[in-house]
Protein backbone atom coordinates (compact mmCIF):
# COMPACT_ATOMS: atom_id res chain seq x y z
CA UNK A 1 -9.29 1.84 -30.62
CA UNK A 2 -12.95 2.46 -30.71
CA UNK A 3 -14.47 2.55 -26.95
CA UNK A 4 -17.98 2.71 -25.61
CA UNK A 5 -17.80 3.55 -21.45
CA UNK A 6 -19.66 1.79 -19.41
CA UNK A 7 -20.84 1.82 -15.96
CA UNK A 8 -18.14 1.39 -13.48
CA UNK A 9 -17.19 -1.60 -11.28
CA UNK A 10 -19.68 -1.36 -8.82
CA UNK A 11 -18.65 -4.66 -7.10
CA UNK A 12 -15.15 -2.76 -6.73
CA UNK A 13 -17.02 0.28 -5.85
CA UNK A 14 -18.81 -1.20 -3.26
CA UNK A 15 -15.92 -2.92 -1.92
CA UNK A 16 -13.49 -0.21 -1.66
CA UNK A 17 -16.10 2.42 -0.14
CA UNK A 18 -16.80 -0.78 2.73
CA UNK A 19 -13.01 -0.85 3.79
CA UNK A 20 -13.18 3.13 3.65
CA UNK A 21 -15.98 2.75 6.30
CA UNK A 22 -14.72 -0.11 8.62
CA UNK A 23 -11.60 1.54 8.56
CA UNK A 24 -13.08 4.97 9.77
CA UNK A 25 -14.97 3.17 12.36
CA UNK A 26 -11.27 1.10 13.57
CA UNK A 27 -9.13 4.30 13.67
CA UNK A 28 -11.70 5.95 15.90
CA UNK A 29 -11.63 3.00 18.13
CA UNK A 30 -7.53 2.39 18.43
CA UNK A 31 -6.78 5.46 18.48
CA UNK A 32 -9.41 7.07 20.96
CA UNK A 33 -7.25 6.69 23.84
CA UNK A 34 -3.80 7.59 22.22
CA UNK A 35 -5.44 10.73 20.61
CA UNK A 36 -7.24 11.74 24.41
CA UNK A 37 -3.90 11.56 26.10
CA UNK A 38 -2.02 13.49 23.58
CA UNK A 39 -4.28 16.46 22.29
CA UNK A 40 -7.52 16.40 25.00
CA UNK A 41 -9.35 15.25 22.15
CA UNK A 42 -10.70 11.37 21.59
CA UNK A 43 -11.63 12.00 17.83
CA UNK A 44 -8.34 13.59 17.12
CA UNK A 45 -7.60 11.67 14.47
CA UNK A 46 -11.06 10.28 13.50
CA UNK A 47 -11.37 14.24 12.29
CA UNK A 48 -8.07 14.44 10.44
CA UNK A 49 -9.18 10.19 8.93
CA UNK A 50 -12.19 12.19 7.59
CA UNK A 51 -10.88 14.81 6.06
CA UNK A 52 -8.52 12.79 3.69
CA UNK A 53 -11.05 10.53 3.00
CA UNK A 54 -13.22 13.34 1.76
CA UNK A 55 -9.91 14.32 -0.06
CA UNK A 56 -9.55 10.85 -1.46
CA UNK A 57 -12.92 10.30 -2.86
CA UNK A 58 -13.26 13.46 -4.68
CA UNK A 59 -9.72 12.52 -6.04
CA UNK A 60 -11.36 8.98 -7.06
CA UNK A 61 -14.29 10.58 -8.29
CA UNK A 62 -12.36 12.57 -10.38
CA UNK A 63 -9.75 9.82 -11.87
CA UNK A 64 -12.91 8.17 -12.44
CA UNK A 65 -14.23 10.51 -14.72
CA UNK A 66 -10.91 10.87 -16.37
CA UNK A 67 -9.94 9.03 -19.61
CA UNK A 68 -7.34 7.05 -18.02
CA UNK A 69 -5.39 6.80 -21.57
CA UNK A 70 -4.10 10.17 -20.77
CA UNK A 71 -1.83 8.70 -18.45
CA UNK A 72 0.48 7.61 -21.07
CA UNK A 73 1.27 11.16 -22.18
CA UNK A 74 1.73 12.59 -18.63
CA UNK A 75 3.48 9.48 -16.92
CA UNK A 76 7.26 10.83 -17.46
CA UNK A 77 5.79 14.29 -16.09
CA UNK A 78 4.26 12.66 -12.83
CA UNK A 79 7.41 10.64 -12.46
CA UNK A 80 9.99 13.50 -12.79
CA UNK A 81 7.99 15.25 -10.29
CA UNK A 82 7.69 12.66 -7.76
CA UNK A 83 11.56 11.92 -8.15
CA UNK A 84 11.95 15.67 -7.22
CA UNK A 85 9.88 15.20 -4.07
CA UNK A 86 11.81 12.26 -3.16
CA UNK A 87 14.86 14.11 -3.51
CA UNK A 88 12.96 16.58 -1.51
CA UNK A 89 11.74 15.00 1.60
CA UNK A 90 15.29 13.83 2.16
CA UNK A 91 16.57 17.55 2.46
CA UNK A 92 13.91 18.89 4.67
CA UNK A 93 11.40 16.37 4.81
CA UNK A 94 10.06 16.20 8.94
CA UNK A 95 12.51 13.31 10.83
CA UNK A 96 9.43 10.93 12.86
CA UNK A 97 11.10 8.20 14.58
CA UNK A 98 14.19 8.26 12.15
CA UNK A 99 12.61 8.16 8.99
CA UNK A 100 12.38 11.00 6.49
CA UNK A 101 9.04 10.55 5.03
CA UNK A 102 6.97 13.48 5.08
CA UNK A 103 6.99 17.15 3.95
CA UNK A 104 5.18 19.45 5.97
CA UNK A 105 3.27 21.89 4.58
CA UNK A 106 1.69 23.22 7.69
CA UNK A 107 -1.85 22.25 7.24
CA UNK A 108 -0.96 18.75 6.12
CA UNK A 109 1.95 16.17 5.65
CA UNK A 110 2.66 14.75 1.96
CA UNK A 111 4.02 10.95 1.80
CA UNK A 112 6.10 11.25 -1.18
CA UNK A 113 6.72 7.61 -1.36
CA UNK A 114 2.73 6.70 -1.67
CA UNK A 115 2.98 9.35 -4.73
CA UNK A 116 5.83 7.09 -6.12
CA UNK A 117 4.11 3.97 -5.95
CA UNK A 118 0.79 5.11 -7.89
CA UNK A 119 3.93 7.10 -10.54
CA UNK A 120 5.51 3.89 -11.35
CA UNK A 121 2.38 1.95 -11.78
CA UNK A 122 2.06 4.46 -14.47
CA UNK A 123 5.05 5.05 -16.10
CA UNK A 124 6.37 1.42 -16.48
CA UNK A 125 2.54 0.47 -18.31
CA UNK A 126 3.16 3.38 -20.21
CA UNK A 127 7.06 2.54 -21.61
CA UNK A 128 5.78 -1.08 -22.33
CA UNK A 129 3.23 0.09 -24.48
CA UNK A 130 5.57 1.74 -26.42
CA UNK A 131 8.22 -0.68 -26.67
CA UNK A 132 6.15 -3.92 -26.74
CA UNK A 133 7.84 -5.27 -29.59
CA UNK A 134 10.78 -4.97 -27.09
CA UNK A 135 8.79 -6.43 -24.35
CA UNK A 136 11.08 -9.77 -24.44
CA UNK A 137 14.39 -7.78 -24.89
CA UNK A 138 16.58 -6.94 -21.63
CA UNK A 139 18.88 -4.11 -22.75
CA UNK A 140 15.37 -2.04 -24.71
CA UNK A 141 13.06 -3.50 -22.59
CA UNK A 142 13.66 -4.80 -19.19
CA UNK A 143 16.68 -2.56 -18.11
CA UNK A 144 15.48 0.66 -18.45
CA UNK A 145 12.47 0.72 -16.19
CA UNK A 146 14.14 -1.62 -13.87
CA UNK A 147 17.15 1.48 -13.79
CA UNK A 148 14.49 3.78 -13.09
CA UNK A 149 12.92 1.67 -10.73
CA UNK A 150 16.88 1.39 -8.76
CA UNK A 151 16.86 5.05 -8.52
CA UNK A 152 13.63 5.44 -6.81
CA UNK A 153 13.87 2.92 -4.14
CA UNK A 154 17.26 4.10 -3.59
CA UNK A 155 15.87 7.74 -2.85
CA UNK A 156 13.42 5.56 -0.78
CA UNK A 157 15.72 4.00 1.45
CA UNK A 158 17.75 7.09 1.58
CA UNK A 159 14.53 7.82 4.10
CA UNK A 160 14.79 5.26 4.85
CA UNK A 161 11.15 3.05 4.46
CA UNK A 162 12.42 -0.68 4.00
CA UNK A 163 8.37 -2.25 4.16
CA UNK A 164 7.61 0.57 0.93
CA UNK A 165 10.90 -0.05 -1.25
CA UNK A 166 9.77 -4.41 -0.97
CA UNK A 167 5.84 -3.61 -1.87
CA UNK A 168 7.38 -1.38 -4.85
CA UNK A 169 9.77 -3.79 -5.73
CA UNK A 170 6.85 -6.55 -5.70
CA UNK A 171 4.42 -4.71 -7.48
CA UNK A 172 6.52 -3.79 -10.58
CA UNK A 173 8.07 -7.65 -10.83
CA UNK A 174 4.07 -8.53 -11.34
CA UNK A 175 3.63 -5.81 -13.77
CA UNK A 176 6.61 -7.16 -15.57
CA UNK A 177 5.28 -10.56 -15.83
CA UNK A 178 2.03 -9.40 -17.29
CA UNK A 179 3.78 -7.20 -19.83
CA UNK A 180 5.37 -10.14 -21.27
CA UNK A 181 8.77 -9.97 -20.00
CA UNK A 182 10.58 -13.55 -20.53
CA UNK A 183 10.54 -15.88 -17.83
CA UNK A 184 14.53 -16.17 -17.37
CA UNK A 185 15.19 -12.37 -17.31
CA UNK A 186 12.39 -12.13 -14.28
CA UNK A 187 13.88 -15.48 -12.63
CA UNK A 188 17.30 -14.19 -12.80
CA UNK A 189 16.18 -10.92 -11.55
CA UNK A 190 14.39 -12.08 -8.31
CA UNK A 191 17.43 -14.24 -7.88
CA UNK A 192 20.10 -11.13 -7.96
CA UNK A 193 17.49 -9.29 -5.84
CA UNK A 194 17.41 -11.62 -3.19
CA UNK A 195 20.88 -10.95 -1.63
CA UNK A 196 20.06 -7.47 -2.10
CA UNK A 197 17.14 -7.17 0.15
CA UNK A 198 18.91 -9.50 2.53
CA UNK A 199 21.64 -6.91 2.59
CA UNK A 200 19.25 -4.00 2.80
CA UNK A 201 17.21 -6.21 6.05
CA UNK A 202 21.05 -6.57 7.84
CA UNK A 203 22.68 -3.51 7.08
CA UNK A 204 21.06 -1.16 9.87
CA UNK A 205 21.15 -2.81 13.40
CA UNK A 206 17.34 -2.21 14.15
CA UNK A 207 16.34 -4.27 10.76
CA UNK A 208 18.60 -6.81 11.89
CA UNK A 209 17.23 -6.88 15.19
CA UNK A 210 13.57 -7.06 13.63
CA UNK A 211 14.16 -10.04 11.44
CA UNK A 212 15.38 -12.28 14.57
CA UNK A 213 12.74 -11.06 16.65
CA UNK A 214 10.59 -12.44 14.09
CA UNK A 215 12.25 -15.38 14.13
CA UNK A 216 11.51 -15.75 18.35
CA UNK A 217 9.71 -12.81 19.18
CA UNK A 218 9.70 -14.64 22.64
CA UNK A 219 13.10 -14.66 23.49
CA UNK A 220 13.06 -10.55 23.51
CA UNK A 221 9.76 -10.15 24.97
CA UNK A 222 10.04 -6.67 26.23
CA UNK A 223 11.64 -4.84 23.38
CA UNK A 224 11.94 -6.14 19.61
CA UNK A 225 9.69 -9.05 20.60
CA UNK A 226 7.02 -6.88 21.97
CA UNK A 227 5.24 -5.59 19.18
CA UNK A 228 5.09 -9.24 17.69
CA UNK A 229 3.66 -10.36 20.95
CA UNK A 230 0.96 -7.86 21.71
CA UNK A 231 -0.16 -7.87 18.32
CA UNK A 232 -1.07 -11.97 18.42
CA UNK A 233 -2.27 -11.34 22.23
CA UNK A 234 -4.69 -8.86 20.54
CA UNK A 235 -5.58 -11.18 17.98
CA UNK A 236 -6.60 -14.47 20.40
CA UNK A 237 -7.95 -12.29 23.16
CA UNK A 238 -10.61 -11.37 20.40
CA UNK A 239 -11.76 -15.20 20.22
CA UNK A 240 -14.27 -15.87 17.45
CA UNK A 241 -16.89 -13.06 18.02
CA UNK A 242 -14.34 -10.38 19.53
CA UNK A 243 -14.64 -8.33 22.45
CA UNK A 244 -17.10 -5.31 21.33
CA UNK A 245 -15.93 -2.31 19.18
CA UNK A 246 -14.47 0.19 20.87
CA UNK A 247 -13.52 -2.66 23.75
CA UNK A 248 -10.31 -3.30 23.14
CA UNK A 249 -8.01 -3.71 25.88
CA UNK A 250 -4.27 -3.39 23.95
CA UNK A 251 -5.67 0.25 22.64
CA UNK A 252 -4.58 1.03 26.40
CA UNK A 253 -0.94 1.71 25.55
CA UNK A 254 0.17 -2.26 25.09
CA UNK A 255 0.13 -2.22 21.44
CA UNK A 256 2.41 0.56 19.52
CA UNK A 257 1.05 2.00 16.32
CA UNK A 258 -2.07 0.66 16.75
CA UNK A 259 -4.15 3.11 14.52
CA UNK A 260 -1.98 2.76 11.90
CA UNK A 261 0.70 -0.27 11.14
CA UNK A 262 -1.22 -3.05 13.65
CA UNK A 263 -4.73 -1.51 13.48
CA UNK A 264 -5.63 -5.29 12.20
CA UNK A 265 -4.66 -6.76 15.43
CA UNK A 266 -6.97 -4.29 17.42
CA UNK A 267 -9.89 -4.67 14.78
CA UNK A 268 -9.01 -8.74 15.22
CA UNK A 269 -9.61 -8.06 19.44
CA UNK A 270 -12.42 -6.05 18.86
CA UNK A 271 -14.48 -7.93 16.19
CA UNK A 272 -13.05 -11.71 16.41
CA UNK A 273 -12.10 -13.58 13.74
CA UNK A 274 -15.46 -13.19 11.97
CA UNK A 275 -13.99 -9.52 11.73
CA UNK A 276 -11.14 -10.15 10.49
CA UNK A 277 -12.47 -13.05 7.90
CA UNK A 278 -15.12 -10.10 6.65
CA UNK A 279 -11.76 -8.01 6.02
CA UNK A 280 -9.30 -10.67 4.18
CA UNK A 281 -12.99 -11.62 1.54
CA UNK A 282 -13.20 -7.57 1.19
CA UNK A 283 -9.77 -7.92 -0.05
CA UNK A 284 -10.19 -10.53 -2.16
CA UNK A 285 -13.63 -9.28 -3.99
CA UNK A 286 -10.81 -6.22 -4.66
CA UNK A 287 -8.33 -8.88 -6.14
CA UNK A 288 -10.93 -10.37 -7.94
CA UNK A 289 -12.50 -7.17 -9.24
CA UNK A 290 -8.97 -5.71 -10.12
CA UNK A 291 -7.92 -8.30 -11.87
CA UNK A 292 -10.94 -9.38 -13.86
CA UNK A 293 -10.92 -5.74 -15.05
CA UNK A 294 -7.33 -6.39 -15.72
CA UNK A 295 -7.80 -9.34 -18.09
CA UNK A 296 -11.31 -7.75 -20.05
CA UNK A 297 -9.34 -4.14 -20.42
CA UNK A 298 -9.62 -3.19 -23.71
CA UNK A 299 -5.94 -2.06 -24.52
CA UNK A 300 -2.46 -3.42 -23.09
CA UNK A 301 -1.83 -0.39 -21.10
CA UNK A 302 -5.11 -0.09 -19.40
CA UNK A 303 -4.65 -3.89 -18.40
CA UNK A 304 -0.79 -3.25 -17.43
CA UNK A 305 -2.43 -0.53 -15.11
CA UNK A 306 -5.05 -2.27 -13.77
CA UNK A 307 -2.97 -5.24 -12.69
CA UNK A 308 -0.07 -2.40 -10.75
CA UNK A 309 -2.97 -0.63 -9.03
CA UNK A 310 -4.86 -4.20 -8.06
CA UNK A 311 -0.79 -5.81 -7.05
CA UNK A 312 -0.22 -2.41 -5.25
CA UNK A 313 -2.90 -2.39 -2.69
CA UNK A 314 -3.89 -6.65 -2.35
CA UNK A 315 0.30 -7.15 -1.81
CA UNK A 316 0.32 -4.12 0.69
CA UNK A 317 -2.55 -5.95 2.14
CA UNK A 318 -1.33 -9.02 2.70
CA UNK A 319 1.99 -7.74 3.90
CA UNK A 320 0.03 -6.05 6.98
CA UNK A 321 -2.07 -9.03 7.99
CA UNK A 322 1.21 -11.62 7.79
CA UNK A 323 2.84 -9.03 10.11
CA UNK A 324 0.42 -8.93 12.44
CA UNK A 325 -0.25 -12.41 12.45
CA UNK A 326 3.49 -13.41 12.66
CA UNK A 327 3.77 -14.30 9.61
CA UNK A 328 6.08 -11.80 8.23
CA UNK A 329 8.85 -9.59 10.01
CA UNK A 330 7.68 -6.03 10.61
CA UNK A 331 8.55 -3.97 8.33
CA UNK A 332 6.20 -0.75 8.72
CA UNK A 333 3.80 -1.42 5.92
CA UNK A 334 0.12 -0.10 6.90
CA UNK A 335 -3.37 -1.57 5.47
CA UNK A 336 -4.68 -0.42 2.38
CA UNK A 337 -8.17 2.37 3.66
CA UNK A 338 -8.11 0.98 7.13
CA UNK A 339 -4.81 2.38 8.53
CA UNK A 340 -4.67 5.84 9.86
CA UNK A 341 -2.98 7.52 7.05
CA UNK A 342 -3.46 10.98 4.85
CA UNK A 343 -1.87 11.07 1.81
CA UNK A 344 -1.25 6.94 1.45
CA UNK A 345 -5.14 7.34 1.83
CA UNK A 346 -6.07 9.87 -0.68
CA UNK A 347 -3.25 8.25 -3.36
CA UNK A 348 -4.88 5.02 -2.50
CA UNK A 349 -8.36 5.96 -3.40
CA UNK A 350 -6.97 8.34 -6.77
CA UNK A 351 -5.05 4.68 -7.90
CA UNK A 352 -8.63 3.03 -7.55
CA UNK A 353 -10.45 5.65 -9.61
CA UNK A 354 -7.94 4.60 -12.37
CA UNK A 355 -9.24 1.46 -12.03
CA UNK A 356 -12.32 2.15 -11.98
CA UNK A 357 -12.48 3.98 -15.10
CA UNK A 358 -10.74 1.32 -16.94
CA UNK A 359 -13.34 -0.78 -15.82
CA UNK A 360 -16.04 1.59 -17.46
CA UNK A 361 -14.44 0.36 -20.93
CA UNK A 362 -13.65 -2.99 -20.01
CA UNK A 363 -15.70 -5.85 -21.68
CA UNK A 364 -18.55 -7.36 -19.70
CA UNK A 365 -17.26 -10.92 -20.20
C-alpha cells in the first residue's frame, strides 16, 4: 500500500512529553527523603529518572523515525529473544523483595517483563495479519497466540509479577477483539480465565492476604491494610488544591513505594485533586490520541499495533490510580512515565514512538 508520512501526533507528542515532565518533577519530590537517608544524596534517583528518560526519548525518537511495518518481519525475532530473557532473569535475575525481575548488568537493571509487553504487542498484530482470513477460527487463529501468550505469563509468574501477567493478559484480550476474533471464543475465554486468575490471586499466602485487605483494609491497619490506608490518607490530606510540591507529609516514611507503585497518592497530597484531575485528562488525550490513530491507520497491522501500545499504557494507568484510590487490590503495577522506573520507562517511551510513527501515515480524518 502506497503511503505518504506525515507529521506526527503532536497532540500525543505533547501529551506524553507532559507526563514525562510531571513525573520527573513527582519522583524528585517522593523520593527526596527515601533517597537522602539511603545514599546521602536527595536527587538520588531524580539523576538515575533522568538518565532513562534521556534513554527513552532517543529510543522514541528513533522508533519514530522507523517504518514501523518492519515490525512484522522482526516480531518472532524480538519475541524469541525476550522469551530467552525471561527464562533468564529467573536463573540469575537479582531477588528484590521476592520477586525475580531484574538482570543486573552492573551499570543498570533490565525489566524483562516491560520488554515482553511491548514483544507481544508486536508479534500477535503481526500473526493476525497473516492469518486474517483465520481471524474468526480458534484452532488457526485464536489458539496459537493465546499458547504463546500461556507461556510467557507463565515465565512471568515464575518471577513472580501477578499486577504485569493481568495488564498483559488485558491488553492482548483488546487486541483480540479489534483483530476480529468472534465474540463467543473471547467470551468463553475471559470466562475460563476467570478461575484462573482467582487461583493465581489465592495460591501464595501474601496475594491472598492482599485481596482481603482490600476488601477491609481497616481491619489490618498496621500491616496488609497499611499501604491501602496511607495511600487514601495521602490522597484527602491533599484537599482540593494540595499541600505544595515537595510538601508532602507521607514522603516521611508512612507511605511504602512511594516513588514508584503509589507515587499518585503523594502527587494527589501534594497537588490536590486539581493535580490529580490534570493527570487522569493527560491520560485520556493519550487514549484518545492512541486510539484515533488506531482507527485512521492505514493498514490492519499498524491499527492492531496502535490499539496494544494505546491498551498497554491507558490499562496500566488505570490499574495504578484504582489501587491507590481503593479501588483495586494492590497488585504492584506502577504509572505509565510518572513512576520511578528505568527500563519500564525507556520501553514505555520506544512503544510510543511506534505509535507515533503510525500516526505519521495515518489519515487526517
Amino acid at each position: 500500500m502506497a503511503k505518504q508520512a506525515r507529521t506526527a501526533d503532536l497532540v500525543l507528542f505533547i501529551t506524553t512529553v507532559a507526563l514525562l515532565c510531571i513525573g520527573i518533577v513527582m519522583v524528585y519530590s517522593a523520593s527526596s527523603v527515601k533517597a537522602y537517608q539511603q545514599y546521602h544524596d536527595s536527587m538520588f534517583f531524580l539523576k538515575r529518572q533522568l538518565l532513562w528518560a534521556v534513554v527513552g526519548i532517543t529510543a522514541m525518537l528513533t522508533t519514530m523515525r522507523i517504518d514501523y511495518q518492519i515490525y512484522r518481519k522482526w516480531a518472532w525475532p524480538i519475541l524469541l529473544g525476550t522469551l530467552g530473557l525471561l527464562v533468564l532473569v529467573i536463573l540469575i535475575g537479582a531477588d528484590i523483595r521476592g520477586s525475580k525481575a531484574w538482570i543486573n548488568l552492573g551499570f543498570l537493571s533490565v525489566q524483562p517483563t516491560e520488554i515482553a509487553k511491548l514483544a507481544l504487542v508486536l508479534f500477535i498484530p503481526a500473526y493476525f495479519t497473516r492469518r486474517q482470513d483465520q481471524v474468526g477460527s480458534f484452532w488457526h487463529g485464536l489458539l496459537p497466540p493465546l499458547a504463546i501468550l500461556g507461556i510467557v505469563l507463565a515465565l512471568i509468574m515464575l518471577q513472580p509479577d501477578f499486577g504485569s501477567v493481568l495488564a498483559i493478559a488485558a491488553t492482548t484480550f483488546i487486541i483480540f477483539i479489534a483483530a476480529g476474533s468472534r465474540t463467543w471464543q473471547l467470551t468463553l475465554l475471559a470466562l475460563a480465565s476467570v478461575p484462573v486468575f482467582v487461583a493465581l490471586a489465592i495460591a501464595e499466602p501474601y496475594r491472598l492476604r492482599r485481596l482481603l485487605a482490600f476488601l477491609d483494609p481497616w481491619k489490618d491497619p498496621l500491616d496488609t491494610g497499611y499501604q491501602t490506608i496511607q495511600s487514601l490518607m495521602a490522597l484527602g490530606s491533599g484537599g482540593l488544591f494540595g499541600l505544595g510540591l515537595g510538601q508532602s507529609r507521607q514522603k516521611f516514611n508512612y507511605l511504602p513505594e512511594n516513588h514508584t507503585d503509589f507515587i499518585f497518592a503523594i502527587l494527589g497530597e501534594e497537588l490536590g485533586l486539581i493535580g490529580t484531575l490534570g493527570i487522569l485528562l493527560l491520560i485520556f488525550l493519550f487514549a484518545w490520541r492512541g486510539f484515533k490513530i488506531a482507527i485512521t491507520a492505514p493498514d490492519y497491522f499498524g491499527s492492531l499495533v496502535a490499539v496494544g501500545v494505546t491498551s498497554m499504557i491507558i490499562f496500566q494507568a488505570l490499574m495504578n490510580i484504582g489501587i491507590i484510590s481503593g479501588v483495586l487490590p494492590i497488585t504492584g503495577v506502577t504509572l505509565p512515565l510518572v513512576s520511578y522506573g528505568g527500563s519500564s520507562l525507556a520501553i514505555t517511551l520506544a512503544g510510543i514512538g511506534i505509535l507515533l510513527n503510525i500516526s505519521k501515515y495515518s489519515s487526517p480524518k
